[in-house]
N, C-alpha and C. Protein backbone atom coordinates (compact mmCIF):
# COMPACT_ATOMS: atom_id res chain seq x y z
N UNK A 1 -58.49 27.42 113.24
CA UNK A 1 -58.19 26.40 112.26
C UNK A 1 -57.83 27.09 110.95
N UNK A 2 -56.48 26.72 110.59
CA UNK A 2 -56.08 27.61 108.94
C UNK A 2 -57.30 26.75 107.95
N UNK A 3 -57.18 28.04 107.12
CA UNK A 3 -58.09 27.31 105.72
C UNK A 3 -57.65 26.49 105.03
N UNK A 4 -58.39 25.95 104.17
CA UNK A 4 -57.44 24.57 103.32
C UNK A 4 -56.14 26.01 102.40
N UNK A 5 -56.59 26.76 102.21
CA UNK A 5 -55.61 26.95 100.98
C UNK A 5 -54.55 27.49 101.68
N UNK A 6 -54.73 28.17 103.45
CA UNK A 6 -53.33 28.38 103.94
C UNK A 6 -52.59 26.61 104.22
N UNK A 7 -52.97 26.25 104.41
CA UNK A 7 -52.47 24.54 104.26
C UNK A 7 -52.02 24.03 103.36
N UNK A 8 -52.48 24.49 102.44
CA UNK A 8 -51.90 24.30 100.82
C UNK A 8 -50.78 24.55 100.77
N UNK A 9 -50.67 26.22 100.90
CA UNK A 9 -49.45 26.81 100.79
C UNK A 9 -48.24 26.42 101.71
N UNK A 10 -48.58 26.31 103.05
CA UNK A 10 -47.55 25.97 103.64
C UNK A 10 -46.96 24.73 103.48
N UNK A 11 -48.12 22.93 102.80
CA UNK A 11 -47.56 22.04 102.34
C UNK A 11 -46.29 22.66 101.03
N UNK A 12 -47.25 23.35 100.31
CA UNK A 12 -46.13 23.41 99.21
C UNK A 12 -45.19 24.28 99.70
N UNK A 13 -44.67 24.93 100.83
CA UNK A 13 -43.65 25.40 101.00
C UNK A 13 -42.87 24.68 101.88
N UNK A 14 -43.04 23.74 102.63
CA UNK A 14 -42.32 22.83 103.14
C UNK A 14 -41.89 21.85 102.31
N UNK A 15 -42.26 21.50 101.50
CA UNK A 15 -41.77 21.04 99.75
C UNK A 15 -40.77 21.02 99.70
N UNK A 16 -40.63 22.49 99.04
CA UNK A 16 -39.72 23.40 98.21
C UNK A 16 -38.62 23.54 99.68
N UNK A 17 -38.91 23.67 100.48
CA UNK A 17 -37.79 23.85 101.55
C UNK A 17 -37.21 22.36 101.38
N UNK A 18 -37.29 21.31 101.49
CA UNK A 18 -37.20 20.02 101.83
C UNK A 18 -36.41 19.76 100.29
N UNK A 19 -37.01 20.20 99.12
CA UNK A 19 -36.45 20.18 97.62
C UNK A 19 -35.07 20.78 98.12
N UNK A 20 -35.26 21.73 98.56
CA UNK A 20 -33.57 22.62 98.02
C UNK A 20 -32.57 22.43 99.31
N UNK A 21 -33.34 22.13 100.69
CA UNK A 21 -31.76 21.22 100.91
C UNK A 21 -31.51 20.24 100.71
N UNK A 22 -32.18 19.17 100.16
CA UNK A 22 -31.61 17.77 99.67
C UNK A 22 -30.98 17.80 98.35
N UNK A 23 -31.24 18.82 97.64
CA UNK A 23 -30.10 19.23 96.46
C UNK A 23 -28.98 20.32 96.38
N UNK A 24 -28.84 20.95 97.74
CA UNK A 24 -27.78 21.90 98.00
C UNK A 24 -26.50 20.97 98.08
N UNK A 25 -26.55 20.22 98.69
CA UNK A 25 -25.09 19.63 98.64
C UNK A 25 -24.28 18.86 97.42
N UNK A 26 -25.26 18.37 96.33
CA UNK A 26 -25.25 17.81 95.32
C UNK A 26 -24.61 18.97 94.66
N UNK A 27 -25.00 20.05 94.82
CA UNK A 27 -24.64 21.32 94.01
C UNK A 27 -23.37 22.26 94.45
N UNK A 28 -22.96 21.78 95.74
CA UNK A 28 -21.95 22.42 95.99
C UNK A 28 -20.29 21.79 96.01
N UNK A 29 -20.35 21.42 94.71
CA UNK A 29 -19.02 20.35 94.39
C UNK A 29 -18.32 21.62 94.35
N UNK A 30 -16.69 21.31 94.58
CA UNK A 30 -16.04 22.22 93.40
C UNK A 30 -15.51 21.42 92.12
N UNK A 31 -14.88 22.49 91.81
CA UNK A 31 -14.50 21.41 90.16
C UNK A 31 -13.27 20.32 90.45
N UNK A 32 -12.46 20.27 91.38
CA UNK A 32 -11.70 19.29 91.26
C UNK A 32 -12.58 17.80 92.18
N UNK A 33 -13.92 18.24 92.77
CA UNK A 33 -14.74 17.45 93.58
C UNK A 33 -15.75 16.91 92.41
N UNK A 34 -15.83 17.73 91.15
CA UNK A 34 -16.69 16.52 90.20
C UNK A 34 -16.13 16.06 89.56
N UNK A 35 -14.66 16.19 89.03
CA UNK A 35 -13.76 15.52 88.13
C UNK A 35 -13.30 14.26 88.50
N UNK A 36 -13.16 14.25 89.92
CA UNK A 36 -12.77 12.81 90.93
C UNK A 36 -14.09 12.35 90.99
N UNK A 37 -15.19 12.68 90.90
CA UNK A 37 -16.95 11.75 90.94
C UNK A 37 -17.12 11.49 89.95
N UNK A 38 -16.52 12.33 89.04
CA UNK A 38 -16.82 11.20 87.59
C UNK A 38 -15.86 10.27 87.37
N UNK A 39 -14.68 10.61 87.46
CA UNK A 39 -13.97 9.48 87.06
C UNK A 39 -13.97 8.13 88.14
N UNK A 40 -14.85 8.44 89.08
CA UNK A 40 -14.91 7.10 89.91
C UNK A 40 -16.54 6.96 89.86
N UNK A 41 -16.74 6.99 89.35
CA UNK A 41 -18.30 6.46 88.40
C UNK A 41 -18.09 5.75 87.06
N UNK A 42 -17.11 6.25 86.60
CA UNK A 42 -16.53 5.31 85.19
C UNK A 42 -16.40 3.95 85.85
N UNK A 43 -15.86 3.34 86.39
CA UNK A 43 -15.68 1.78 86.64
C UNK A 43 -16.79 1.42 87.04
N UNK A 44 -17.90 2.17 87.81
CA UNK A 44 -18.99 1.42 88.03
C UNK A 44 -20.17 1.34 86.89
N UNK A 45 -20.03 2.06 86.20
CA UNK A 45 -20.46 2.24 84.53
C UNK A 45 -20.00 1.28 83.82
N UNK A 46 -18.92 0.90 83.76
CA UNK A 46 -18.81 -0.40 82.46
C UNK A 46 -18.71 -1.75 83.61
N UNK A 47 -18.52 -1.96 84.72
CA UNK A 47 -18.93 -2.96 85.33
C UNK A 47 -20.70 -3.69 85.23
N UNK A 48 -21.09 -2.32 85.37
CA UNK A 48 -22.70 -2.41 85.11
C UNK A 48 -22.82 -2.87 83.69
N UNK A 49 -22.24 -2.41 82.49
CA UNK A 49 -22.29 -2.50 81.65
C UNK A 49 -22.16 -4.27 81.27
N UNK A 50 -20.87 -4.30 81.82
CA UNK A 50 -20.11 -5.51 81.68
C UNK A 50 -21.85 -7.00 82.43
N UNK A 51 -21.99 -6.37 83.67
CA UNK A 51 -23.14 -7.51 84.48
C UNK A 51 -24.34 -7.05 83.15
N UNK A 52 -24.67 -6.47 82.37
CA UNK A 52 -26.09 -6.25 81.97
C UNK A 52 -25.76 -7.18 80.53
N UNK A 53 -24.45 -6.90 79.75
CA UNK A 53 -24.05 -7.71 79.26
C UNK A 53 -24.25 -9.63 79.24
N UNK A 54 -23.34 -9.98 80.61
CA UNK A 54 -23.91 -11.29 81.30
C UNK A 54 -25.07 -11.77 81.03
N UNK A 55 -26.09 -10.70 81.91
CA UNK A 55 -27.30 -11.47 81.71
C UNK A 55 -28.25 -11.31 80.66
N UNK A 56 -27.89 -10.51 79.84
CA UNK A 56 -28.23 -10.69 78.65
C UNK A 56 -27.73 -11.49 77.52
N UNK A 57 -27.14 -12.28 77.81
CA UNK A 57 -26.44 -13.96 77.13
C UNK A 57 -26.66 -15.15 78.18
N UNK A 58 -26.88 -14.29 79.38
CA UNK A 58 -27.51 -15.87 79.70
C UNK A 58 -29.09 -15.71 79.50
N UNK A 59 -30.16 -14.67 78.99
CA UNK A 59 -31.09 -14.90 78.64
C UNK A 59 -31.30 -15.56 77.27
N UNK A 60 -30.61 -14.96 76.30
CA UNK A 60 -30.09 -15.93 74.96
C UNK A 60 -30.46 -17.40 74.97
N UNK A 61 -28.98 -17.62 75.83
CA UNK A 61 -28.70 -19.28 76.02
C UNK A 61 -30.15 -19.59 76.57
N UNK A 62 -30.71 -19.13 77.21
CA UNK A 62 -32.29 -19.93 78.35
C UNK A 62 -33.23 -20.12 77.38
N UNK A 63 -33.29 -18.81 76.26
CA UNK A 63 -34.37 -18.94 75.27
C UNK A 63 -34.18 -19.91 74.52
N UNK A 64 -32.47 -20.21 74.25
CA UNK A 64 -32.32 -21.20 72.77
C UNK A 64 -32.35 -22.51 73.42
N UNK A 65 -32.25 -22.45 74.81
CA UNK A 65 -32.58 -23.85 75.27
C UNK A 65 -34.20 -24.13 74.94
N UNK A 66 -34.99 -23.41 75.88
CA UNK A 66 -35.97 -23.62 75.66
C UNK A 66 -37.22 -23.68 74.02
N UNK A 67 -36.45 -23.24 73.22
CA UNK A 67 -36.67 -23.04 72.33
C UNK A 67 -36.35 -24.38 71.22
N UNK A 68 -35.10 -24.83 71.38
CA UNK A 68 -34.94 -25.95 71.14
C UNK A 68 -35.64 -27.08 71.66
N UNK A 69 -35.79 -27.04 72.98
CA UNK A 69 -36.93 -28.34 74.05
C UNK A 69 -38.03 -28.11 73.22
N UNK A 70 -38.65 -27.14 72.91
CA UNK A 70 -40.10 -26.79 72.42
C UNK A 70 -40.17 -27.85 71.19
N UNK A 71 -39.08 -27.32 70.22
CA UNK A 71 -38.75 -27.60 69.10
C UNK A 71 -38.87 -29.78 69.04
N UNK A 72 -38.26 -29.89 69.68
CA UNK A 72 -38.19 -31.64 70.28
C UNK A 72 -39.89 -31.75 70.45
N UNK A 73 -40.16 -31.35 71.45
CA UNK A 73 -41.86 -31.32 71.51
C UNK A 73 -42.65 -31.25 70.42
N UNK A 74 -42.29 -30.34 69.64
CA UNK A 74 -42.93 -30.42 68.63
C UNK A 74 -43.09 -31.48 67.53
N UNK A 75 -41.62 -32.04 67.50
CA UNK A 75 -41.27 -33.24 66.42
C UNK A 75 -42.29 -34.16 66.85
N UNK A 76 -41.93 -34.49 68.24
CA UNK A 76 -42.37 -35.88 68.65
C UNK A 76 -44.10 -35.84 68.90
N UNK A 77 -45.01 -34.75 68.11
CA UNK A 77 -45.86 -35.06 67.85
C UNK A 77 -46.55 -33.83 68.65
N UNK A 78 -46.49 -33.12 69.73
CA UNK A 78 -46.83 -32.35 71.22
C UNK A 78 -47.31 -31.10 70.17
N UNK A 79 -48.33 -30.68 70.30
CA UNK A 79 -48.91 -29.18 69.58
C UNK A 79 -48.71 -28.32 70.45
N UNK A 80 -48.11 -27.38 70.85
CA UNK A 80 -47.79 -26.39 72.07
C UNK A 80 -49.72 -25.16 71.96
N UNK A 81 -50.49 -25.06 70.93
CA UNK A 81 -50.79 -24.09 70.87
C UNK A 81 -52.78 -25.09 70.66
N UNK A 82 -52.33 -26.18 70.90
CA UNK A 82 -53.76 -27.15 70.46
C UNK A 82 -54.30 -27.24 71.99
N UNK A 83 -55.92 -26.65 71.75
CA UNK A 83 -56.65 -27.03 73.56
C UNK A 83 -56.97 -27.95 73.24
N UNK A 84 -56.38 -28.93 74.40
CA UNK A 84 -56.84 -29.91 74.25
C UNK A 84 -57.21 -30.64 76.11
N UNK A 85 -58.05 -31.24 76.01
CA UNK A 85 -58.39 -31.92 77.45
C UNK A 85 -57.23 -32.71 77.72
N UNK A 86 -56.83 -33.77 76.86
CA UNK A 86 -55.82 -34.19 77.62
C UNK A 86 -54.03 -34.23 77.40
N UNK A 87 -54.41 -32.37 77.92
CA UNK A 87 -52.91 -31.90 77.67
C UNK A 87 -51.54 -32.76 78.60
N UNK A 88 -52.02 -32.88 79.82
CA UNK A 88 -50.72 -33.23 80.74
C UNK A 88 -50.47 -34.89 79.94
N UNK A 89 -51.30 -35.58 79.48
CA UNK A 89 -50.76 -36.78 79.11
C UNK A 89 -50.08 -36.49 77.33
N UNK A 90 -50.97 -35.55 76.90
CA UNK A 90 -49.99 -35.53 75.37
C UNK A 90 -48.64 -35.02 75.98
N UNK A 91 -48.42 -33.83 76.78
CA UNK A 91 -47.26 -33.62 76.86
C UNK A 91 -46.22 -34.36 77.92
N UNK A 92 -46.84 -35.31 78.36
CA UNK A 92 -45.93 -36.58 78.82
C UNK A 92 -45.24 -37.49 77.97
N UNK A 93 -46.18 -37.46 77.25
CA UNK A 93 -45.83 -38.82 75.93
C UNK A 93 -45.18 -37.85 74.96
N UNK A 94 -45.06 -36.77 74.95
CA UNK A 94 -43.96 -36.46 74.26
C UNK A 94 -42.64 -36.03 74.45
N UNK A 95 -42.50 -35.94 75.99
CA UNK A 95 -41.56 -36.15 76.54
C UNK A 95 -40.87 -37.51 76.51
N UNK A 96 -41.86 -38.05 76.81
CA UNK A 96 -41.30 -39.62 76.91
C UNK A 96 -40.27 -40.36 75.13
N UNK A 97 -41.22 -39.88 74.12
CA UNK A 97 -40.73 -39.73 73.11
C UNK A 97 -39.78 -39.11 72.37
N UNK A 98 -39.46 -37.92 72.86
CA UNK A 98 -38.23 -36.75 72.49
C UNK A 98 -36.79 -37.38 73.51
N UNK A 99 -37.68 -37.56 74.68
CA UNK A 99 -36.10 -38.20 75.72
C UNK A 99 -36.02 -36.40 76.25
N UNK A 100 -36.91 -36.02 76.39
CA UNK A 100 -36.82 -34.47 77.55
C UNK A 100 -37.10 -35.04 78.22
N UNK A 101 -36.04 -34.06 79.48
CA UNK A 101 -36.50 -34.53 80.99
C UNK A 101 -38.40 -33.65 81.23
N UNK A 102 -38.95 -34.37 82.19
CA UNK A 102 -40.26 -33.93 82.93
C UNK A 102 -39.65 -32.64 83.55
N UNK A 103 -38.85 -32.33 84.32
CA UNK A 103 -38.59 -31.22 84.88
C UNK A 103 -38.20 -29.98 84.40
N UNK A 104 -37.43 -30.35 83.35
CA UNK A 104 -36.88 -29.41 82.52
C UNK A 104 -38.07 -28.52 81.89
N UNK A 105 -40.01 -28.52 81.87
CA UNK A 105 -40.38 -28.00 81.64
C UNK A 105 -41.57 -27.78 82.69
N UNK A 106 -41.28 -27.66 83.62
CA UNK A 106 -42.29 -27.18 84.80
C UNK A 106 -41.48 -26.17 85.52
């Protein structure tokens, strides 16, 4: 039975074997083989760019919706931040009062 620390060693050398061929091929571009990988990584770079964009305006718009609904809630009397026992009926009746839909906040 090997000792723990020949076990050691041979984990960490099956590692390092396992490290350097899964990065040998990464490394063996030539130069006209990374000039064509970058420039066809550029379109998927500002596409990404372009989708992170997106949903970062449709998080905007979701907040200023909701933010506005809150805002209605609030007029029509609804304390968002008051414990109160009888929350589901205050915030019915202030739905009912603002003219928010029930669904629009569940």
């Amino acid at each position: 039975m090997p000792s723990p620390s020949a076990r050691k060693l041979s984990v960490l050398l099956a590692m390092a074997a396992l490290t350097v061929s899964f990065m040998t091929p990464s490394m063996a571009q030539s130069a006209s083989d990374a000039s064509t990988g970058a420039a066809a990584m550029a379109p998927a770079a500002a596409s990404g760019a372009t989708t992170k964009a997106q949903r970062k305006a449709a998080r905007k718009q979701a907040r200023a919706k909701k933010n506005a609904e809150l805002k209605k809630l609030e007029d029509a009397g609804y304390p968002p931040s008051h414990n109160d026992p009888n929350y589901p009926t205050d915030l019915q009746n202030a739905q009912k009062k603002a003219g928010v839909g029930q669904g629009a906040s569940q």
